[in-house]
PDB file of N, CA and C in Angstrom:
ATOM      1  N   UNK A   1      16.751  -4.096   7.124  1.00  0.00           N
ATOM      2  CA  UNK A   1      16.547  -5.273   6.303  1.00  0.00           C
ATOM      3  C   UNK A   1      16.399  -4.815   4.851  1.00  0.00           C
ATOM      4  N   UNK A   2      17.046  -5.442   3.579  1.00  0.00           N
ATOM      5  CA  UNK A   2      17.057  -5.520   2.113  1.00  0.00           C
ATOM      6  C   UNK A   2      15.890  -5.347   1.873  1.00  0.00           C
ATOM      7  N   UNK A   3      15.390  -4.477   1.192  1.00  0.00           N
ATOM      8  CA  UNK A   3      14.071  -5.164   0.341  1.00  0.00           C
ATOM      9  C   UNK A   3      14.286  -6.823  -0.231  1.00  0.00           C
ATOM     10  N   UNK A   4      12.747  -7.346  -0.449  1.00  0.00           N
ATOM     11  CA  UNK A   4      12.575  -8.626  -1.179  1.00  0.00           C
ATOM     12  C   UNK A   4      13.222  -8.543  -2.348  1.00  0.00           C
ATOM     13  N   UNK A   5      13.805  -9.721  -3.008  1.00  0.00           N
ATOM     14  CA  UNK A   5      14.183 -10.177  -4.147  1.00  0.00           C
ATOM     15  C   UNK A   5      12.986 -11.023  -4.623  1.00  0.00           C
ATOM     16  N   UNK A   6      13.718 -11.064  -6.083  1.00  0.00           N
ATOM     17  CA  UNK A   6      12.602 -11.844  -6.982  1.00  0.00           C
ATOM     18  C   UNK A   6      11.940 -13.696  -6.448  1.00  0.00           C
ATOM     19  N   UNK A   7      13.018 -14.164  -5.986  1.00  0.00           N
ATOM     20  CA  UNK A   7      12.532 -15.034  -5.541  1.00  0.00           C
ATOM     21  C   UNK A   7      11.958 -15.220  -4.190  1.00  0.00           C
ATOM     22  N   UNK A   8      11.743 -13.802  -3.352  1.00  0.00           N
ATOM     23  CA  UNK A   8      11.226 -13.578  -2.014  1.00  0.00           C
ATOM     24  C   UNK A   8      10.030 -13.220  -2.196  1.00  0.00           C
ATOM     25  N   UNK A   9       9.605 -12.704  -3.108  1.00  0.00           N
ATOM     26  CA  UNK A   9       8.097 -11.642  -3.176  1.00  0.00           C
ATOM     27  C   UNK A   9       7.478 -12.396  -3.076  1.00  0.00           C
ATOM     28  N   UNK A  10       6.994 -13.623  -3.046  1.00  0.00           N
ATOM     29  CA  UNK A  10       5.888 -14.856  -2.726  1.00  0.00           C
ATOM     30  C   UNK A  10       5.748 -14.805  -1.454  1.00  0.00           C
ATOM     31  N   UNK A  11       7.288 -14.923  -0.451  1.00  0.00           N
ATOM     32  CA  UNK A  11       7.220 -15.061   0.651  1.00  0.00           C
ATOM     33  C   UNK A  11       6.629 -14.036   1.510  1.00  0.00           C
ATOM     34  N   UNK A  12       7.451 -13.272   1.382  1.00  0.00           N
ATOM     35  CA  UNK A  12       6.907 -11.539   1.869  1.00  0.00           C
ATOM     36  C   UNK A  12       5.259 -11.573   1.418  1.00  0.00           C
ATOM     37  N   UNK A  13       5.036 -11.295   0.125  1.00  0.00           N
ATOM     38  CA  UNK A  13       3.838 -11.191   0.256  1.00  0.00           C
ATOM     39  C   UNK A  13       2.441 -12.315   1.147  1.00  0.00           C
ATOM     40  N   UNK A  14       2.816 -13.638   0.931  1.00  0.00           N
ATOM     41  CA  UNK A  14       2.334 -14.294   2.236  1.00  0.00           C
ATOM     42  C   UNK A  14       2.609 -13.704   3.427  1.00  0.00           C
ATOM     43  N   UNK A  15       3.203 -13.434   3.474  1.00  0.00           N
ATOM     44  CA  UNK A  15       3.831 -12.616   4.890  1.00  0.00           C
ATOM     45  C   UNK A  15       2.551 -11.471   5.840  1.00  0.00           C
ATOM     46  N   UNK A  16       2.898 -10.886   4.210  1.00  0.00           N
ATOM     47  CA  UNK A  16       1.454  -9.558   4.860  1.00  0.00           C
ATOM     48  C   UNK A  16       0.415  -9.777   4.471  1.00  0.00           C
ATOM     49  N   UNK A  17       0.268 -11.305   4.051  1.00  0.00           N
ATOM     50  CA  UNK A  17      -1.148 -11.084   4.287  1.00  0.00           C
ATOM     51  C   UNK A  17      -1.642 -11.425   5.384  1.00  0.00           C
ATOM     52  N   UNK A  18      -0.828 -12.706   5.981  1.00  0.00           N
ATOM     53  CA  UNK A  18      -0.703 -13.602   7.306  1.00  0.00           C
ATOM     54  C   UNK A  18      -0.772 -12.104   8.172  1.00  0.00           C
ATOM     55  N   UNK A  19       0.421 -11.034   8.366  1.00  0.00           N
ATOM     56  CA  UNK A  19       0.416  -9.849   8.845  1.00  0.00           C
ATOM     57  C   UNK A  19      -1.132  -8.524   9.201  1.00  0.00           C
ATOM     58  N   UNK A  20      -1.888  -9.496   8.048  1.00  0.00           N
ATOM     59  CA  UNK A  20      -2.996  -8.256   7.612  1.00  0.00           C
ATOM     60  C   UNK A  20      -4.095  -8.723   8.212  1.00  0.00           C
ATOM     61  N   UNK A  21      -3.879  -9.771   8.717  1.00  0.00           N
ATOM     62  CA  UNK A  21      -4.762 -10.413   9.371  1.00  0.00           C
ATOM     63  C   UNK A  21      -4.943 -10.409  10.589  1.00  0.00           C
ATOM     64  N   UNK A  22      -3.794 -10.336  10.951  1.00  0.00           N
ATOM     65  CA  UNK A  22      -3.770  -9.982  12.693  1.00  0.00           C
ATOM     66  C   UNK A  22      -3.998  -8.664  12.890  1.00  0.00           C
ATOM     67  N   UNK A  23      -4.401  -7.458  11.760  1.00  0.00           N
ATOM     68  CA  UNK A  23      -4.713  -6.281  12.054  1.00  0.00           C
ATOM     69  C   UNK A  23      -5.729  -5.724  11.488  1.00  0.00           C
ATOM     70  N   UNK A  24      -6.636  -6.678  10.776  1.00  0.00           N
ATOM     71  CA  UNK A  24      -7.797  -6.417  10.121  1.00  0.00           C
ATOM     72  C   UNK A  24      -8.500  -5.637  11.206  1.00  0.00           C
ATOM     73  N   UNK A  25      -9.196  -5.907  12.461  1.00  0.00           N
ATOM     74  CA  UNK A  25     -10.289  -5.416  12.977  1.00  0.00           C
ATOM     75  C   UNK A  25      -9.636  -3.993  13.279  1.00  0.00           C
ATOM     76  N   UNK A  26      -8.594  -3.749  13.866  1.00  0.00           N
ATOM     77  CA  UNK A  26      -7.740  -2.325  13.993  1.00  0.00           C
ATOM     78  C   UNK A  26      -7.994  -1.486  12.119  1.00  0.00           C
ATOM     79  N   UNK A  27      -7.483  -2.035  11.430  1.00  0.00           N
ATOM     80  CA  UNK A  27      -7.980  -1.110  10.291  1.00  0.00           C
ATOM     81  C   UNK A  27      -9.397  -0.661   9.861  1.00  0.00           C
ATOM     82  N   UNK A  28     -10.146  -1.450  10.264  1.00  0.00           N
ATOM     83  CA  UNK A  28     -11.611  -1.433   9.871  1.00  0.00           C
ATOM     84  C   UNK A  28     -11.689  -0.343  11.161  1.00  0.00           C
ATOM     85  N   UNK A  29     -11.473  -0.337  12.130  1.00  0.00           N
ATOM     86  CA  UNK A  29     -11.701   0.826  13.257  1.00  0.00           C
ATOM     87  C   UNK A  29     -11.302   1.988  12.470  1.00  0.00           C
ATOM     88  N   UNK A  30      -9.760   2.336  11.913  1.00  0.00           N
ATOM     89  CA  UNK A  30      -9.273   2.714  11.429  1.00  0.00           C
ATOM     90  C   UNK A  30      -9.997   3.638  10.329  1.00  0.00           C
ATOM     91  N   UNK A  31     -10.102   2.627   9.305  1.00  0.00           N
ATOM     92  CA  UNK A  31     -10.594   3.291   8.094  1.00  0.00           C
ATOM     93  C   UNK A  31     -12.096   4.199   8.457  1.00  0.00           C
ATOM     94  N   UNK A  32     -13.019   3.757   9.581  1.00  0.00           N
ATOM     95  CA  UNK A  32     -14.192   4.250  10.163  1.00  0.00           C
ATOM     96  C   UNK A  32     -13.688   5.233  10.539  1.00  0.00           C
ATOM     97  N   UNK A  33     -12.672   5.743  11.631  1.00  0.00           N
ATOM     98  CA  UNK A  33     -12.474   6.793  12.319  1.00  0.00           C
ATOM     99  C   UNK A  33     -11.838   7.868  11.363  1.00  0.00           C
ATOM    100  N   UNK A  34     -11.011   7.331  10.038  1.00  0.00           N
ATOM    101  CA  UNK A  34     -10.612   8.385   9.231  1.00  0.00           C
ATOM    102  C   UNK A  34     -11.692   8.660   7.855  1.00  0.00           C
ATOM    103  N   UNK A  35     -12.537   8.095   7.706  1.00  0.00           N
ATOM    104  CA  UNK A  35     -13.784   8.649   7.083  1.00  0.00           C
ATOM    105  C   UNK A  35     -13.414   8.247   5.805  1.00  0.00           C
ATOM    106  N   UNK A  36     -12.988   6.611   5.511  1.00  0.00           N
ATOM    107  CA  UNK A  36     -11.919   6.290   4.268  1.00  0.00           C
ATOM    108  C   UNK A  36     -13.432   6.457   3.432  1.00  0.00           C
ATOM    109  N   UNK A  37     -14.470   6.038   3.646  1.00  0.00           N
ATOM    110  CA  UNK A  37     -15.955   6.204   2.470  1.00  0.00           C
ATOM    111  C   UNK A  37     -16.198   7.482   1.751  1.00  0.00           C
ATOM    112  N   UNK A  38     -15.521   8.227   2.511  1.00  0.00           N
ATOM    113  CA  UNK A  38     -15.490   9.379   1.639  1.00  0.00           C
ATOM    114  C   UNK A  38     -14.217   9.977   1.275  1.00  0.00           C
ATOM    115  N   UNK A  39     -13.379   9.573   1.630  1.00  0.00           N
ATOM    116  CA  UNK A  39     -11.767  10.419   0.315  1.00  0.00           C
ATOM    117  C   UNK A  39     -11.475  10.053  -0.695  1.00  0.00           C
ATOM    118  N   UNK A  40     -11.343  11.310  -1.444  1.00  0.00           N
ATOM    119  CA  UNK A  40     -10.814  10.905  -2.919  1.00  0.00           C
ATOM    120  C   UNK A  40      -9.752  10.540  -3.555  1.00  0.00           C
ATOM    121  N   UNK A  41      -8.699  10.636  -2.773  1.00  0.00           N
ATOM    122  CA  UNK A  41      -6.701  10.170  -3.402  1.00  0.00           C
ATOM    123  C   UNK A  41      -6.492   9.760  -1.794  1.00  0.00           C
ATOM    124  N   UNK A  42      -5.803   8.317  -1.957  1.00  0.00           N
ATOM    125  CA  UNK A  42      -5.606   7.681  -1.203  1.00  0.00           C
ATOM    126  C   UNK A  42      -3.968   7.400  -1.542  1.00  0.00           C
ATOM    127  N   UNK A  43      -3.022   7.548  -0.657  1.00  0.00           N
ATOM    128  CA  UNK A  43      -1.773   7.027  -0.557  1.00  0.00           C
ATOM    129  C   UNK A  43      -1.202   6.145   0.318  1.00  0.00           C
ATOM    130  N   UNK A  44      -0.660   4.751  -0.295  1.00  0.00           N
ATOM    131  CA  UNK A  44      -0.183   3.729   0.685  1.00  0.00           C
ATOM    132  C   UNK A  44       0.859   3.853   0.510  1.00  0.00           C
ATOM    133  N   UNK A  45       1.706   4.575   1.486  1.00  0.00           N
ATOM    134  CA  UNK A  45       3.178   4.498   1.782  1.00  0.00           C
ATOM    135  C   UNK A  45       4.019   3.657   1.668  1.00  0.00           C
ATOM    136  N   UNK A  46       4.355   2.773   0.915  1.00  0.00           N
ATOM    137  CA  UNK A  46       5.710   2.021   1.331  1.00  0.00           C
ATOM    138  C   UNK A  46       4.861   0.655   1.254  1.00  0.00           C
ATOM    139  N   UNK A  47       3.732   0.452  -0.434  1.00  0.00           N
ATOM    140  CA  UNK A  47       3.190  -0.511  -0.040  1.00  0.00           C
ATOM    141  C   UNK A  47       3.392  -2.030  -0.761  1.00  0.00           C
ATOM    142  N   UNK A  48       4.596  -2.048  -0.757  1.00  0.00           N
ATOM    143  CA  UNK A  48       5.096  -3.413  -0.949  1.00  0.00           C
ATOM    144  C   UNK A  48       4.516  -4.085  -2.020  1.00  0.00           C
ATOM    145  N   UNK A  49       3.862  -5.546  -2.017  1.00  0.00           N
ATOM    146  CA  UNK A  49       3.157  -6.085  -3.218  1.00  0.00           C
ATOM    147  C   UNK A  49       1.734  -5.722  -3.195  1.00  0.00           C
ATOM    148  N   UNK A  50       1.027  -4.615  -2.659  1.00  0.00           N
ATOM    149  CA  UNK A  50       0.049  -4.059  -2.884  1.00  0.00           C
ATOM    150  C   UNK A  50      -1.300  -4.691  -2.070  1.00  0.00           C
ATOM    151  N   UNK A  51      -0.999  -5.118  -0.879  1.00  0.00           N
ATOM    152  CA  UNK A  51      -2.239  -6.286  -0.456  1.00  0.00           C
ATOM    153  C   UNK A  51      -2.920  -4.894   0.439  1.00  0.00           C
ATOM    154  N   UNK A  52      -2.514  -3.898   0.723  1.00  0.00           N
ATOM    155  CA  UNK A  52      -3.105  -2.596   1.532  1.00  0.00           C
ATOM    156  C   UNK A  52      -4.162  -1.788   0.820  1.00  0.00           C
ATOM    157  N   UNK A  53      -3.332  -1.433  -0.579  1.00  0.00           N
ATOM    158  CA  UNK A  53      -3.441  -0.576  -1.417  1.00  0.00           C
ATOM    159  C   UNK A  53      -4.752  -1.427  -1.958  1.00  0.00           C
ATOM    160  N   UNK A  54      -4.779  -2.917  -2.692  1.00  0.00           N
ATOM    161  CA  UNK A  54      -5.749  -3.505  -3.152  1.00  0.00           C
ATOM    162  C   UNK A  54      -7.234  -3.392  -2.325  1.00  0.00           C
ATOM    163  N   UNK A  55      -6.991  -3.426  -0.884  1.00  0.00           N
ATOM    164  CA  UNK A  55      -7.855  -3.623  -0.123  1.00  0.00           C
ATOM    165  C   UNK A  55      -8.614  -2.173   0.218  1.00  0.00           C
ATOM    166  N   UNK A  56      -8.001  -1.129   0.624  1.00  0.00           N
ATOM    167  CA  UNK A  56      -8.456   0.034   0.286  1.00  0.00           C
ATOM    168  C   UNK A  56      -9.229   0.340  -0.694  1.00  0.00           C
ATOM    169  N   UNK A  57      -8.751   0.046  -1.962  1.00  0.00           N
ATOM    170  CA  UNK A  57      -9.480   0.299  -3.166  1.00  0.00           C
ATOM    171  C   UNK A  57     -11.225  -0.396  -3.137  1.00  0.00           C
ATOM    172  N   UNK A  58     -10.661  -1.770  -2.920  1.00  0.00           N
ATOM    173  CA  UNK A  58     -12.032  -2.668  -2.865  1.00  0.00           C
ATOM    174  C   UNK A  58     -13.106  -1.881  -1.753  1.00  0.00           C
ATOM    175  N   UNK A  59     -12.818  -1.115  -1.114  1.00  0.00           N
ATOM    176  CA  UNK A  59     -13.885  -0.341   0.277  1.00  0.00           C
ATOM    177  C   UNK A  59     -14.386   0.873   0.002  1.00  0.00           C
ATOM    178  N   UNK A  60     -13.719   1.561  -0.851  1.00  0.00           N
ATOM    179  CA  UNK A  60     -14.094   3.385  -1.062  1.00  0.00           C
ATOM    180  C   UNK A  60     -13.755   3.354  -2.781  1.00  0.00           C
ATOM    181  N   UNK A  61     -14.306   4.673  -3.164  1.00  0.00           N
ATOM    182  CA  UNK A  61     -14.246   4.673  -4.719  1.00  0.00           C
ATOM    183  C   UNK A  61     -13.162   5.440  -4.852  1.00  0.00           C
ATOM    184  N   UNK A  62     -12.738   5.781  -3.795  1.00  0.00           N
ATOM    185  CA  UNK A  62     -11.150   6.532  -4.559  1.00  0.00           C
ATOM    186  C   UNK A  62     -10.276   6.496  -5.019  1.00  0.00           C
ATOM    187  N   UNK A  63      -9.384   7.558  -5.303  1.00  0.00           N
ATOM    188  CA  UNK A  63      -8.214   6.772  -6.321  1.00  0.00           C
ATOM    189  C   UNK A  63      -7.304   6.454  -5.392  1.00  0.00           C
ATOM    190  N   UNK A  64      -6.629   5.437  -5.243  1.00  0.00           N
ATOM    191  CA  UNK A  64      -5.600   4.586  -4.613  1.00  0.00           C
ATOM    192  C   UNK A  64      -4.115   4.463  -5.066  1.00  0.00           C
ATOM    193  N   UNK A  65      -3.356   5.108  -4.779  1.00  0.00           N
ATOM    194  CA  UNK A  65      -1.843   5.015  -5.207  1.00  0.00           C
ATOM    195  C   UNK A  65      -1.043   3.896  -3.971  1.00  0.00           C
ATOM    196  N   UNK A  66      -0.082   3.410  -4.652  1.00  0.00           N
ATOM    197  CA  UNK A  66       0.904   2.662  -4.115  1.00  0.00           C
ATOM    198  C   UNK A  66       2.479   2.791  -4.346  1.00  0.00           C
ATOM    199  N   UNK A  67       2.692   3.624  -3.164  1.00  0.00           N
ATOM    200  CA  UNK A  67       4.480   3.855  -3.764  1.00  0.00           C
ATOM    201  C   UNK A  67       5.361   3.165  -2.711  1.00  0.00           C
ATOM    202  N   UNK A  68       6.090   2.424  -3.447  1.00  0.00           N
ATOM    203  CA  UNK A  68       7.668   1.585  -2.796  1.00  0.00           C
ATOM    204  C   UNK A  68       8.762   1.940  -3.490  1.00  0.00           C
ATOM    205  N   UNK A  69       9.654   1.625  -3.226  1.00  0.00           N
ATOM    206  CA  UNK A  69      10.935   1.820  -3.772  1.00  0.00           C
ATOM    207  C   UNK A  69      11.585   0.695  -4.134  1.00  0.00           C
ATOM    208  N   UNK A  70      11.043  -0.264  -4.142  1.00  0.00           N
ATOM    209  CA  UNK A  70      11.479  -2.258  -5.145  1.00  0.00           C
ATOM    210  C   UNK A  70      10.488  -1.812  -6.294  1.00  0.00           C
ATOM    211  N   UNK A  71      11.155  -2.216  -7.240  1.00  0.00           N
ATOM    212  CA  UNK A  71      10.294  -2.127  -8.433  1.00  0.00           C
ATOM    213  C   UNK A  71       9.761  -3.191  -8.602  1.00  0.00           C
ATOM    214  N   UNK A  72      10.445  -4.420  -8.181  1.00  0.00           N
ATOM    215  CA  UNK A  72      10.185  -6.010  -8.088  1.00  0.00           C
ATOM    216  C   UNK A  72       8.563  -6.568  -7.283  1.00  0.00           C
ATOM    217  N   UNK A  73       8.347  -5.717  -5.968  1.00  0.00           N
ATOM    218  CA  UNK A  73       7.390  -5.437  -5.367  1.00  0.00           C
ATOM    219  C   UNK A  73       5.877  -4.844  -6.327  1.00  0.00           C
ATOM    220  N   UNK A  74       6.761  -3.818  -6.515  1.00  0.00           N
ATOM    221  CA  UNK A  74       5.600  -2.636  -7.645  1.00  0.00           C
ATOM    222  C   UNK A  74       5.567  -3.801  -8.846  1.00  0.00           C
ATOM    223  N   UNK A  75       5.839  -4.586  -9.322  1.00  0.00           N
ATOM    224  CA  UNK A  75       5.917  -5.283 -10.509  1.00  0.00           C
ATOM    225  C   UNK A  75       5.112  -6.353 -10.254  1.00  0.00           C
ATOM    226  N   UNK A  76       5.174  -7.218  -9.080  1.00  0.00           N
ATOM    227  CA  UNK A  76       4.067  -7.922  -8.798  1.00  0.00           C
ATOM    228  C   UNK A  76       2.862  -7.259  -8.037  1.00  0.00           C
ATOM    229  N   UNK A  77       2.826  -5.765  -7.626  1.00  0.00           N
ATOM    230  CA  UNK A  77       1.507  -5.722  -7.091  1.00  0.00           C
ATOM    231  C   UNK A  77       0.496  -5.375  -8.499  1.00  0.00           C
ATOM    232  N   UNK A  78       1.268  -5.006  -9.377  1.00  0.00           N
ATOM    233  CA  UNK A  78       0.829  -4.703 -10.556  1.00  0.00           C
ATOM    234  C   UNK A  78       0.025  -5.676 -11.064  1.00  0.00           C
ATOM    235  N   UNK A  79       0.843  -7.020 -11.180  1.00  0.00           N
ATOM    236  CA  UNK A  79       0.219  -8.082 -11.626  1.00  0.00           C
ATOM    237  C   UNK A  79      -1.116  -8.795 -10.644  1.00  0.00           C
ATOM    238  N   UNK A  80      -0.785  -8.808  -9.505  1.00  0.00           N
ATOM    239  CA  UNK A  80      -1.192  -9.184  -8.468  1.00  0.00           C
ATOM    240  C   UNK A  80      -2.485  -8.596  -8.394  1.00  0.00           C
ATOM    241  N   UNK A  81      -2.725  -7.407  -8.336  1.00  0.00           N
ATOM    242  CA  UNK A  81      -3.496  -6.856  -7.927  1.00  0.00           C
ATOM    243  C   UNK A  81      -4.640  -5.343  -9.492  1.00  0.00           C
ATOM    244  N   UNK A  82      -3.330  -5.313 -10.426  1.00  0.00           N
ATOM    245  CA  UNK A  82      -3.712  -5.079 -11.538  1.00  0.00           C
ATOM    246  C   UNK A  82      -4.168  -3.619 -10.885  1.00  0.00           C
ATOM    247  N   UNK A  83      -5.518  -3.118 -11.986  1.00  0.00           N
ATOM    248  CA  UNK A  83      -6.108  -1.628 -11.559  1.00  0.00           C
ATOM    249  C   UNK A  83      -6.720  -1.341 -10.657  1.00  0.00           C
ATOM    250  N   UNK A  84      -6.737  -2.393  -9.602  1.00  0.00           N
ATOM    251  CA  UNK A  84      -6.923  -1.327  -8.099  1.00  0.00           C
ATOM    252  C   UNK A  84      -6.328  -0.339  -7.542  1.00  0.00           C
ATOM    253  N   UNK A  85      -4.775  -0.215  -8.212  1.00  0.00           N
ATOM    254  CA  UNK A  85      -4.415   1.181  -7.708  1.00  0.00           C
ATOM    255  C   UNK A  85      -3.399   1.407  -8.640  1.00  0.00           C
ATOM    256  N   UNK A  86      -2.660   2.585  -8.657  1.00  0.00           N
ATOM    257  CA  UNK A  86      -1.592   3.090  -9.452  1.00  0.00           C
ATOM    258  C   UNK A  86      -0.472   2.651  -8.611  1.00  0.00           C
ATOM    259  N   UNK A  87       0.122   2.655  -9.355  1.00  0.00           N
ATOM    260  CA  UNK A  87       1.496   1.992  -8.720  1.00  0.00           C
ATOM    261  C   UNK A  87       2.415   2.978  -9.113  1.00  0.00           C
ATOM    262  N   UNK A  88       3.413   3.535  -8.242  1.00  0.00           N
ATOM    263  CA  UNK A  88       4.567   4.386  -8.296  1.00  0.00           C
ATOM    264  C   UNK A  88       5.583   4.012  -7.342  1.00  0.00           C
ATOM    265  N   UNK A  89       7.082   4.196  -8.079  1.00  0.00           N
ATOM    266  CA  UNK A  89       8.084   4.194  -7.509  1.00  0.00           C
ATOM    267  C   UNK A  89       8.417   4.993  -7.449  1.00  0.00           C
ATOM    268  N   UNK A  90       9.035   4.765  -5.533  1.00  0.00           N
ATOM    269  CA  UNK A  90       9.847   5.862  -5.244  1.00  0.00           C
ATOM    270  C   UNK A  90      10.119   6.247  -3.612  1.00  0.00           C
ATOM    271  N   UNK A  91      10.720   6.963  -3.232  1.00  0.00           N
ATOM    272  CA  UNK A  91      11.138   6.950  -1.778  1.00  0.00           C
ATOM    273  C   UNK A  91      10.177   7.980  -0.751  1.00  0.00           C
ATOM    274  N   UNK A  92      10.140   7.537   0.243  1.00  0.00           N
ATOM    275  CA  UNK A  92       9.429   8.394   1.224  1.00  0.00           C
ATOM    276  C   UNK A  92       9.465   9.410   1.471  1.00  0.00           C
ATOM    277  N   UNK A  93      11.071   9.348   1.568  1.00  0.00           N
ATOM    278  CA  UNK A  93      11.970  10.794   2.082  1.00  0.00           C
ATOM    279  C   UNK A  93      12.065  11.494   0.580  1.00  0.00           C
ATOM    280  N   UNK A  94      11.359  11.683  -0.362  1.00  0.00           N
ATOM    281  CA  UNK A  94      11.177  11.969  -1.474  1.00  0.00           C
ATOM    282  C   UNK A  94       9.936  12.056  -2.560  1.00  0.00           C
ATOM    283  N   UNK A  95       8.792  12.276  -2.499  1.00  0.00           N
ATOM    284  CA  UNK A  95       7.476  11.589  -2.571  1.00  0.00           C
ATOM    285  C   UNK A  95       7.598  12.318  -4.168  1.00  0.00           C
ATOM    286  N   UNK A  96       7.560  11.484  -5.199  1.00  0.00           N
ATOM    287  CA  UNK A  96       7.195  11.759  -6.342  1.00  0.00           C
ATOM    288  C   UNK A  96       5.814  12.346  -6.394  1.00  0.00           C
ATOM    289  N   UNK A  97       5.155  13.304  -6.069  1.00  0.00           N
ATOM    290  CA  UNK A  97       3.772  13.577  -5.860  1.00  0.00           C
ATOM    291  C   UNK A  97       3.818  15.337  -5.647  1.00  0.00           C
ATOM    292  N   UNK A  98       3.216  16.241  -6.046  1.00  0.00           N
ATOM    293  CA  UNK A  98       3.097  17.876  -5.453  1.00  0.00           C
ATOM    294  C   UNK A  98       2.052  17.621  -4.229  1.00  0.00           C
ATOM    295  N   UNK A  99       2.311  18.967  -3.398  1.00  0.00           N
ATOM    296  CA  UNK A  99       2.145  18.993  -2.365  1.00  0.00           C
ATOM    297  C   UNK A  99       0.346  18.675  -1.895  1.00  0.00           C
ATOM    298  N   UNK A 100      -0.351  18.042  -1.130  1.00  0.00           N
ATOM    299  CA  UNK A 100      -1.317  17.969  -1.022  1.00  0.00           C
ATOM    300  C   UNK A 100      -2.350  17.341  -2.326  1.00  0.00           C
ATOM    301  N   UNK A 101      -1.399  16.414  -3.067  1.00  0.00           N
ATOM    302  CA  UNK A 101      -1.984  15.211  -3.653  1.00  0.00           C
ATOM    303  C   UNK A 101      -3.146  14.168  -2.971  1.00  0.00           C
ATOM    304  N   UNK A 102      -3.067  14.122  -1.999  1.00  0.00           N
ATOM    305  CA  UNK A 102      -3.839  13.379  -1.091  1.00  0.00           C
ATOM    306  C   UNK A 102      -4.769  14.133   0.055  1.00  0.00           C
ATOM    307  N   UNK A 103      -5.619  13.086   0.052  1.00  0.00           N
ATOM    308  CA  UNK A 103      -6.314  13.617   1.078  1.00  0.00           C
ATOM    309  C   UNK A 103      -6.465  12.426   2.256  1.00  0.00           C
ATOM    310  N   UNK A 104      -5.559  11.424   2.176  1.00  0.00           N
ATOM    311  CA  UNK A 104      -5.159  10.479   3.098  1.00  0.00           C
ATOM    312  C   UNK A 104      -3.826   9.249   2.768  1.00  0.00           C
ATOM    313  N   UNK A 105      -3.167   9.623   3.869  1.00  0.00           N
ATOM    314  CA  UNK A 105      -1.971   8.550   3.656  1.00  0.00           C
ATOM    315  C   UNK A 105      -2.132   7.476   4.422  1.00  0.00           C
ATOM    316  N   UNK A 106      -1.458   6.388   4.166  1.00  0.00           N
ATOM    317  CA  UNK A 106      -1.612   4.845   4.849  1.00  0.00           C
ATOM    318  C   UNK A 106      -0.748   4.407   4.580  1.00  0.00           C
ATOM    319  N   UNK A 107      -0.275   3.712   6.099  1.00  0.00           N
ATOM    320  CA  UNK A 107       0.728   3.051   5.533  1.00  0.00           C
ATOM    321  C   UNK A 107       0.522   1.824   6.783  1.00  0.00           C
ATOM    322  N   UNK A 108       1.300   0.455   6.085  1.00  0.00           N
ATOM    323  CA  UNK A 108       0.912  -0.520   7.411  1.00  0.00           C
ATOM    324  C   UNK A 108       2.339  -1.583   7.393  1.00  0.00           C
ATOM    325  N   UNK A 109       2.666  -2.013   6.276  1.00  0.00           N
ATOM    326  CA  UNK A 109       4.064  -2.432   6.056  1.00  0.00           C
ATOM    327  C   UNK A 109       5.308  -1.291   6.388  1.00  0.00           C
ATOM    328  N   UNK A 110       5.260  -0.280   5.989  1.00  0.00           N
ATOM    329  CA  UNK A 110       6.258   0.611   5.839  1.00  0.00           C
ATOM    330  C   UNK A 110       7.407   0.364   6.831  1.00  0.00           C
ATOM    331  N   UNK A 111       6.579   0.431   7.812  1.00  0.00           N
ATOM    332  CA  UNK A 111       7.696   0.820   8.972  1.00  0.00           C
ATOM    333  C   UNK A 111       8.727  -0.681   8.796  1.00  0.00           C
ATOM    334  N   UNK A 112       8.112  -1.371   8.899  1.00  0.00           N
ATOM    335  CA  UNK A 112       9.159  -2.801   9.070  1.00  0.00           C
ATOM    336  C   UNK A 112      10.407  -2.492   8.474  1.00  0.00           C
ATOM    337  N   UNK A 113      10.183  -1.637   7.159  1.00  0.00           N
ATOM    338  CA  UNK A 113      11.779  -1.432   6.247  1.00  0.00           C
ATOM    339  C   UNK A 113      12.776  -0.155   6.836  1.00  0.00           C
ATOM    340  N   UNK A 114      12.221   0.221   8.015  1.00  0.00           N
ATOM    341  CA  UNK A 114      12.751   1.656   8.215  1.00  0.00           C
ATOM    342  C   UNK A 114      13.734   1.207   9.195  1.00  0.00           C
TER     343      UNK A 114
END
């Protein structure tokens, strides 16, 4: 499937949030079992208009990155969601980042585009 277009990113992003909801209690397990209260660089893989990346941020003090490859996406999570996280473009199979930038990756949309 295309990435969203400009006049889709409303939709999509309703999408995951409707999406984020049916997996809230699994992440909250989640974020407990990977010890998210304490890491310091956080990476959301492939995170679309940023509703992952935002939410992460709001739970732990770390720094929070968000990389997709729609700039259209990255352009409204920007707005959307503003300095809860850094926003970067760019591909998976390619991670604009040196090695061991992170000390946790996340991803929850991603796969849908693969």
């Amino acid at each position: 499937m295309p990435p969203p277009k400009s006049s889709e990113i409303l939709f999509w992003h309703g999408r995951y949030l409707r999406q984020a909801g049916w997996t809230r209690s699994l992440r909250l397990h989640l974020y407990r079992k990977t010890g998210l209260a304490g890491r310091r660089r956080v990476l959301d893989l492939g995170c679309g208009t940023g509703a992952l990346a935002a939410e992460i941020s709001g739970r732990c003090g770390a720094a929070v990155f968000g990389l997709d490859r729609d700039p259209e996406a990255l352009a409204f999570a920007a707005r959307e969601h503003g300095p809860a996280a850094s926003w970067a473009l760019g591909e998976a199979a390619a991670l604009p980042f040196s090695g061991e930038s992170f000390d946790l990756v996340v991803t929850h949309y991603f796969w849908m585009w693969v």
